[in-house]
Protein backbone atom coordinates (compact mmCIF):
# COMPACT_ATOMS: atom_id res chain seq x y z
CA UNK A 1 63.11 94.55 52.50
CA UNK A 2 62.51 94.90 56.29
CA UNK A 3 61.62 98.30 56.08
CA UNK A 4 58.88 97.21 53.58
CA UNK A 5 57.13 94.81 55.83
CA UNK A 6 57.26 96.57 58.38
CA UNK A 7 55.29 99.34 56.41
CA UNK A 8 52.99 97.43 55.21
CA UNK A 9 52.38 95.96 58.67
CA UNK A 10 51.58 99.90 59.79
CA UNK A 11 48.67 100.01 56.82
CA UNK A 12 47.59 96.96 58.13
CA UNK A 13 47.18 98.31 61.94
CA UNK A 14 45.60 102.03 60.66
CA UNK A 15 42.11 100.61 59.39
CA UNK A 16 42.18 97.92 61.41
CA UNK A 17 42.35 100.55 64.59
CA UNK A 18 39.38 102.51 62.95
CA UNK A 19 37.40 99.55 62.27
CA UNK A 20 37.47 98.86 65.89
CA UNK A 21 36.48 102.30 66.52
CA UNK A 22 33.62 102.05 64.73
CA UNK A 23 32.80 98.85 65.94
CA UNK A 24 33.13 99.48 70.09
CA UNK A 25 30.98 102.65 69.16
CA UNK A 26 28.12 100.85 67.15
CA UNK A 27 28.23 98.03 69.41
CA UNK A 28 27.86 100.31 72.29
CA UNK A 29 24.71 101.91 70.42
CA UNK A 30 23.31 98.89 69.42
CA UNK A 31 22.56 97.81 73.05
CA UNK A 32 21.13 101.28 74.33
CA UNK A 33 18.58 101.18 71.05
CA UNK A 34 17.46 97.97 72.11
CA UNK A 35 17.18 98.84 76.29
CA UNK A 36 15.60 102.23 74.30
CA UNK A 37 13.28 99.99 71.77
CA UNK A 38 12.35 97.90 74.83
CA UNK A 39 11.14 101.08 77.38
CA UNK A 40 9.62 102.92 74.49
CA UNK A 41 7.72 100.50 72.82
CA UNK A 42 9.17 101.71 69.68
CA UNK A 43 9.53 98.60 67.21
CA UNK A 44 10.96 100.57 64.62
CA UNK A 45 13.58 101.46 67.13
CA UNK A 46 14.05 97.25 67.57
CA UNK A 47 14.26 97.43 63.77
CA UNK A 48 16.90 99.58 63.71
CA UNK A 49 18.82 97.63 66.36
CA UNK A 50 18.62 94.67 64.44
CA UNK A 51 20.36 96.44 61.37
CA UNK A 52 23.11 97.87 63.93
CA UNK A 53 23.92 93.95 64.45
CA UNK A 54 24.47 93.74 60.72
CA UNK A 55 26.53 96.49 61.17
CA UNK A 56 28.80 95.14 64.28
CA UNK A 57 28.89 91.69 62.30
CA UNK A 58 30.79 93.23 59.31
CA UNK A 59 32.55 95.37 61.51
CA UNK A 60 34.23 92.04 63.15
CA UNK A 61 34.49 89.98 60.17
CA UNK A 62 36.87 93.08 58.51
CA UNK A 63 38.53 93.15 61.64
CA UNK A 64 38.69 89.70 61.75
CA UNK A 65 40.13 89.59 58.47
CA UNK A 66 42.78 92.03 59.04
CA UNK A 67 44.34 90.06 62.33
CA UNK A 68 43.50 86.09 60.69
CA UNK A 69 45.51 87.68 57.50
CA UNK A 70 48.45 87.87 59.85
CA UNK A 71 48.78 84.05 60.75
CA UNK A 72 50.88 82.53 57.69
CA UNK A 73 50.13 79.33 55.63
CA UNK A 74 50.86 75.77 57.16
CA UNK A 75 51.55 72.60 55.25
CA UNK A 76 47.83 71.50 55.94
CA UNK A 77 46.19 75.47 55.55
CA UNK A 78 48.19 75.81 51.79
CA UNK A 79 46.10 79.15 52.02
CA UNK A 80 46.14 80.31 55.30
CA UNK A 81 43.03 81.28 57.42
CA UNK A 82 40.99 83.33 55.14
CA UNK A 83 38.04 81.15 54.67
CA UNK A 84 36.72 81.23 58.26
CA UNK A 85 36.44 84.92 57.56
CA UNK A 86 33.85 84.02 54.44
CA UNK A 87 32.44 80.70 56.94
CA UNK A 88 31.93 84.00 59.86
CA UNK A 89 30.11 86.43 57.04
CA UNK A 90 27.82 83.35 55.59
CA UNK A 91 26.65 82.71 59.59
CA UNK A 92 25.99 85.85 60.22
CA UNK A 93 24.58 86.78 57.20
CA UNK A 94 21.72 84.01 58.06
CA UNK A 95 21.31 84.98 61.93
CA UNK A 96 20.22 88.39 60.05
CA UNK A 97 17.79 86.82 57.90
CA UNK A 98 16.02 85.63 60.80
CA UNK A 99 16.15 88.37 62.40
CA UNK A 100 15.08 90.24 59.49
CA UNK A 101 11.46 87.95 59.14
CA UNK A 102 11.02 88.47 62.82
CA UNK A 103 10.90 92.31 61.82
CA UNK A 104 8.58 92.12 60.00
CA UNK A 105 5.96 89.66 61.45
CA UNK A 106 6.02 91.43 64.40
CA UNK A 107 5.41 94.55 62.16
CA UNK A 108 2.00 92.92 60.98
CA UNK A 109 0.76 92.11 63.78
CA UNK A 110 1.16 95.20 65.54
CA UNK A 111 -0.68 96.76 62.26
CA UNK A 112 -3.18 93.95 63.30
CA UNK A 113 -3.88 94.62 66.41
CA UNK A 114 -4.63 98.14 68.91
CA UNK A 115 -1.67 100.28 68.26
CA UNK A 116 0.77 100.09 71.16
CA UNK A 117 1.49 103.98 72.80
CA UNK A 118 4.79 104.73 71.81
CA UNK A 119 7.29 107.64 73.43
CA UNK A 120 8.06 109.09 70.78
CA UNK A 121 10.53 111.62 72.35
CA UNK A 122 12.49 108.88 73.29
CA UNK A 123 12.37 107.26 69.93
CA UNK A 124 13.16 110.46 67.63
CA UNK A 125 16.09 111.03 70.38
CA UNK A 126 17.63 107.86 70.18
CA UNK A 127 17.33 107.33 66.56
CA UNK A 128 19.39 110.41 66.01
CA UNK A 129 21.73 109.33 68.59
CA UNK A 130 21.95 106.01 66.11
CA UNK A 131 22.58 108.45 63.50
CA UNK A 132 25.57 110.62 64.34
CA UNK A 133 27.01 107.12 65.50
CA UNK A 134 26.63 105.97 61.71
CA UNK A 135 27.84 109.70 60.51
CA UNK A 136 31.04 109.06 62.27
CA UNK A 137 31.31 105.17 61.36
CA UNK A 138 30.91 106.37 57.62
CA UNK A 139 33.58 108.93 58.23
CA UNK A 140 36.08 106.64 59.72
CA UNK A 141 35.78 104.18 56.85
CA UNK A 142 35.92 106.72 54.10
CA UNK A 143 39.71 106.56 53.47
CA UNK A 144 40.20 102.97 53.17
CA UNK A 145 36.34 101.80 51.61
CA UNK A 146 38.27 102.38 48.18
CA UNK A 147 41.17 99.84 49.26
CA UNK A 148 39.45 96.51 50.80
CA UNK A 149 36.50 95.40 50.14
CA UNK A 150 35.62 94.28 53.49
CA UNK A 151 35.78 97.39 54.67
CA UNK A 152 33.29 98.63 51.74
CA UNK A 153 30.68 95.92 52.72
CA UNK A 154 30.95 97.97 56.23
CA UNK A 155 30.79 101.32 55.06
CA UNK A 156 27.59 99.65 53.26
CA UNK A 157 26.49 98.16 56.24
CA UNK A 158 26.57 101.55 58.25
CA UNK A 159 25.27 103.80 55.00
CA UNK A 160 22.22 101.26 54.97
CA UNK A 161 21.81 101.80 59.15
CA UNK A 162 22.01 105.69 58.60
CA UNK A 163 19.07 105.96 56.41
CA UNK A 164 17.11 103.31 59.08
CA UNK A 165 17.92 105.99 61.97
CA UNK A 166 16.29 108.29 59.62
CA UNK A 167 13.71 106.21 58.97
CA UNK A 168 12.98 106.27 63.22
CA UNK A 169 13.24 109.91 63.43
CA UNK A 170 10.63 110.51 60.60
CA UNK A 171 8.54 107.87 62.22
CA UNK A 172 8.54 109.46 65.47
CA UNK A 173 7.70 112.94 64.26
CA UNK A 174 4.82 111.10 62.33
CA UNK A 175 3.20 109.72 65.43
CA UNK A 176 3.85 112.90 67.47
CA UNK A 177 2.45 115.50 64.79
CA UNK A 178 -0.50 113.31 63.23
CA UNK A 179 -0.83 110.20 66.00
CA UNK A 180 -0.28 108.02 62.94
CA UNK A 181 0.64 105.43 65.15
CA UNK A 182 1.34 102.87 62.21
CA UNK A 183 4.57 104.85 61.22
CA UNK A 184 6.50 102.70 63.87
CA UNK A 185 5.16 99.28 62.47
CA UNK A 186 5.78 100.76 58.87
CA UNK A 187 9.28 101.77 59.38
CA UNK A 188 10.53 99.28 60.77
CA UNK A 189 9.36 97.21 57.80
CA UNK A 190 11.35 99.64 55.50
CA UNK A 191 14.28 98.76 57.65
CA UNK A 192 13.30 95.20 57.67
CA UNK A 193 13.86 95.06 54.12
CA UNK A 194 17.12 97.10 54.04
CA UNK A 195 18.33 94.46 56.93
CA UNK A 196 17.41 91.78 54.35
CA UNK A 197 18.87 93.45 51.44
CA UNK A 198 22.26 93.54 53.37
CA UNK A 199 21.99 89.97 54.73
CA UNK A 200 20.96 88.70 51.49
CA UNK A 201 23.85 90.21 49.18
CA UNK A 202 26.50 89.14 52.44
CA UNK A 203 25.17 85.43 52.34
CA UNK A 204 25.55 85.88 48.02
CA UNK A 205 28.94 86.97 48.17
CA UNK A 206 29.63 83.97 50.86
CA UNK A 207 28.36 81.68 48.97
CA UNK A 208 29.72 82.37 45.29
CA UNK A 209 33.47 82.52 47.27
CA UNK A 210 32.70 78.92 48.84
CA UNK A 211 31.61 77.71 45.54
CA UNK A 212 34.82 78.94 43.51
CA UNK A 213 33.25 81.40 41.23
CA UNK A 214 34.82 84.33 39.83
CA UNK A 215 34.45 87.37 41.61
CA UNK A 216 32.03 89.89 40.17
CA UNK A 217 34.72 92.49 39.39
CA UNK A 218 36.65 89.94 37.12
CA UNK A 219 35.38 89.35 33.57
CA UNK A 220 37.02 86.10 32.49
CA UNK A 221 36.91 87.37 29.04
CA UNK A 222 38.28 90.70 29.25
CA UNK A 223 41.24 88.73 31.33
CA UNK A 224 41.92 86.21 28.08
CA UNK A 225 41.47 89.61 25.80
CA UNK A 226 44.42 91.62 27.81
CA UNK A 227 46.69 88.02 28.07
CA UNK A 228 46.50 88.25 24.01
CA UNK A 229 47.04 91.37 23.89
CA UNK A 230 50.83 90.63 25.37
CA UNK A 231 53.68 90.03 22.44
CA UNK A 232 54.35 86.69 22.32
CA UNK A 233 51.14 85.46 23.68
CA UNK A 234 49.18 83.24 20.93
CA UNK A 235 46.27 81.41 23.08
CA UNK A 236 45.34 80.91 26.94
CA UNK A 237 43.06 78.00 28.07
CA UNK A 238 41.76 76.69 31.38
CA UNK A 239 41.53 79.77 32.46
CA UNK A 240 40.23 79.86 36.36
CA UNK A 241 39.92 82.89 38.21
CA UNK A 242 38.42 82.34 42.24
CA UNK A 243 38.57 84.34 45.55
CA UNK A 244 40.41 82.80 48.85
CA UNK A 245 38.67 85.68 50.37
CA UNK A 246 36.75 88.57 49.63
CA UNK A 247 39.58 91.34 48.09
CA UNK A 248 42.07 88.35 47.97
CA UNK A 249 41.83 87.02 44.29
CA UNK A 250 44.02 83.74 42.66
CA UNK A 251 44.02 82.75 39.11
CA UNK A 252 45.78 79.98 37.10
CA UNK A 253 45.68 80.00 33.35
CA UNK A 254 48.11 77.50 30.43
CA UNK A 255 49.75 80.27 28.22
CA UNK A 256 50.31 78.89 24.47
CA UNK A 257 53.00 81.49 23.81
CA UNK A 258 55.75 81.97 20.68
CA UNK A 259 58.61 79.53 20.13
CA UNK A 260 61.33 81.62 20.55
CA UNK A 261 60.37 84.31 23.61
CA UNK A 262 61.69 85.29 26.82
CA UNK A 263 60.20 83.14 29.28
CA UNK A 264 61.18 84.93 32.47
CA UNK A 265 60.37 88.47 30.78
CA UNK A 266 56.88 87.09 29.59
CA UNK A 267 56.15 86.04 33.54
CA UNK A 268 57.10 89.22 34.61
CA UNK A 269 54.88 90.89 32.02
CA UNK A 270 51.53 88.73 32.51
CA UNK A 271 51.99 89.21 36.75
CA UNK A 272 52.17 92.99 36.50
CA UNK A 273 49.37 92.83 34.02
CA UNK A 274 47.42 90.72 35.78
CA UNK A 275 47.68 92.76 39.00
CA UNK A 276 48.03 96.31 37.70
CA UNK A 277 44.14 95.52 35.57
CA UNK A 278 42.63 93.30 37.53
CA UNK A 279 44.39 93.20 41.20
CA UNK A 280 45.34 89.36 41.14
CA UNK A 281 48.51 89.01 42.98
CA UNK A 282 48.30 85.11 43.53
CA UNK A 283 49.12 83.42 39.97
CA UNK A 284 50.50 80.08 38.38
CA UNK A 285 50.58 80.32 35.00
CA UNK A 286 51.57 77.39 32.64
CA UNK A 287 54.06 78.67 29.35
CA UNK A 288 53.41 76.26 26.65
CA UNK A 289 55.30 76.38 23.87
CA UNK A 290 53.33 76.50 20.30
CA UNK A 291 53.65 74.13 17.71
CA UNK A 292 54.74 75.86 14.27
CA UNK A 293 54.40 73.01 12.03
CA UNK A 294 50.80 71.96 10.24
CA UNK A 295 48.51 69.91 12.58
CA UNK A 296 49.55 66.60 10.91
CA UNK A 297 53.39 67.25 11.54
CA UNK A 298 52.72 68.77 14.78
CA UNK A 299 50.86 65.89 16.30
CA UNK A 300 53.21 63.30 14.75
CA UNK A 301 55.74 65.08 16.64
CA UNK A 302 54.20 65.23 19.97
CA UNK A 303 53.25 61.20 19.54
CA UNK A 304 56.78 60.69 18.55
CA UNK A 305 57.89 62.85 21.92
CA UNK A 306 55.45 60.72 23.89
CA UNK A 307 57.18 57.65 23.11
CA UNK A 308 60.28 58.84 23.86
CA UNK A 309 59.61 59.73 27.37
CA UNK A 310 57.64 56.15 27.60
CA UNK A 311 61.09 54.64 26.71
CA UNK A 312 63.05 56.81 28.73
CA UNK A 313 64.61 58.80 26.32
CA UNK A 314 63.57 61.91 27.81
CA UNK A 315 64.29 62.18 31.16
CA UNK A 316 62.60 65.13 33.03
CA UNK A 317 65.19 65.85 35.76
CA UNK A 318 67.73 66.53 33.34
């Protein structure tokens, strides 16, 4: 049993290494586009910056989720620490949005107005500096982008930054072969709306886990469907299924099952269902016995139970 925590502990410190990798180097890169935005005049190259925070904010809230994951649950967090990772994403997901509309009305007014001289040398240079930084970032993440999901919003985050580099580089060969000097104001519209795009599904996702929804992955229905689908399994109701955190799923459900089954073979069977489908490892799921008698009879017989236990004949803690 040691042996098995201790190698899950090891997964746990492998991506969490490469996301801070990727992080120190697009963090790094992030403040030489903007030192390189500010001496070239290059707004697209600003743009492009912007998006690189995007990236370094989902960077650290994977990262953060990996070490906050390690804390256990107290008697007032039931659940541990995993919503300040979702609280992090929703904050930083609005910081971008702002920085997202500053984008682009500094984009229109340099359209506007006299186009500002931009070195473009320095711009095409940097933004494929920006790049190979996403290239690698992208090839870091690879392995685990299939396994977490945090670490798939990053590899999202940097995919979307890679084609805004590109977007600088094109610009800047625009304005040095044809002087179309509006390429820079143009692009970095383009990667206005890709910053937006990425704020605006990270808020989304934020949001529905704060409110309790199920997560997008889960169909409620097909979940019911498969529980049927399980000998000995009439019925489920109030079924909810909800995320503690992104890639961390929960579910509680009342099973109407058989008269006569296994009880502890029937758990066994919905949990390894429920998690070899659909992932869910946290469950509490309610057996209830069915009633085989007609409706009449069977609710005469639960009244006459509930009197019982109002008189005391019943007594739970036997």
């Amino acid at each position: 049993m040691k042996e098995g925590r201790e190698h899950g502990h090891n997964n746990m410190r492998r991506p969490s290494r490469r996301i801070i990798m990727v992080l120190m180097l697009t963090a790094c890169y992030m403040i030489f586009e903007i030192i390189g935005g500010i001496l070239s005049h290059s707004l697209a190259l600003l743009a492009d910056a912007g998006h690189m925070l995007s990236d370094v904010a989902a960077l650290s809230i994977s990262w953060f989720a990996f070490m906050i994951a390690k804390r256990p649950p107290t008697k007032k967090a039931t659940y541990g620490y995993y919503r300040a990772e979702v609280i992090a994403a929703l904050f930083n997901g609005l910081i971008l949005l702002v920085v997202a509309c500053f984008i682009v009305k500094e984009a229109f007014v340099r359209l506007m107005e006299q186009p500002v001289q931009v070195a473009t040398g320095a711009m095409i240079g940097i933004g494929a500096g920006g790049l190979l930084i996403n290239i690698i970032g992208l090839a870091l993440l690879q392995r685990d982008k299939a396994k977490n999901i945090n670490i798939r919003s990053a590899w999202l985050h940097l995919l979307f930054d890679a084609l805004g580099s590109v977007v600088v580089v094109i610009s800047g060969f625009l304005i040095y072969l044809f002087n179309f000097s509006s390429a820079d104001a143009i692009g970095s519209i383009f990667i206005a709306i890709l910053v937006f795009y990425s704020a605006a599904n990270l808020i989304a996702e934020t949001v529905s886990v704060l409110m309790e929804r199920a997560p997008p992955h889960i169909d409620g229905d097909q979940v019911i469907n498969e529980l049927k689908a399980v000998k000995g399994i009439l019925d489920v109701h109030d079924l909810h299924i909800w995320s503690i955190t992104p890639g961390k799923e929960a579910l509680s459900a009342h099973v109407i099952v058989e008269d006569f089954v296994d009880y502890d073979l029937l758990q066994m069977a919905v949990h390894k269902l429920l998690f070899d489908k659909f992932g869910i490892e946290h469950l509490t799921i309610q057996l209830e016995k069915s009633c085989t008698l007609p409706d009449s009879a069977c609710e005469r017989l639960h009244q006459t139970n509930s009197q019982k236990f109002e008189r005391g004949d019943i007594n739970i803690k036997q």
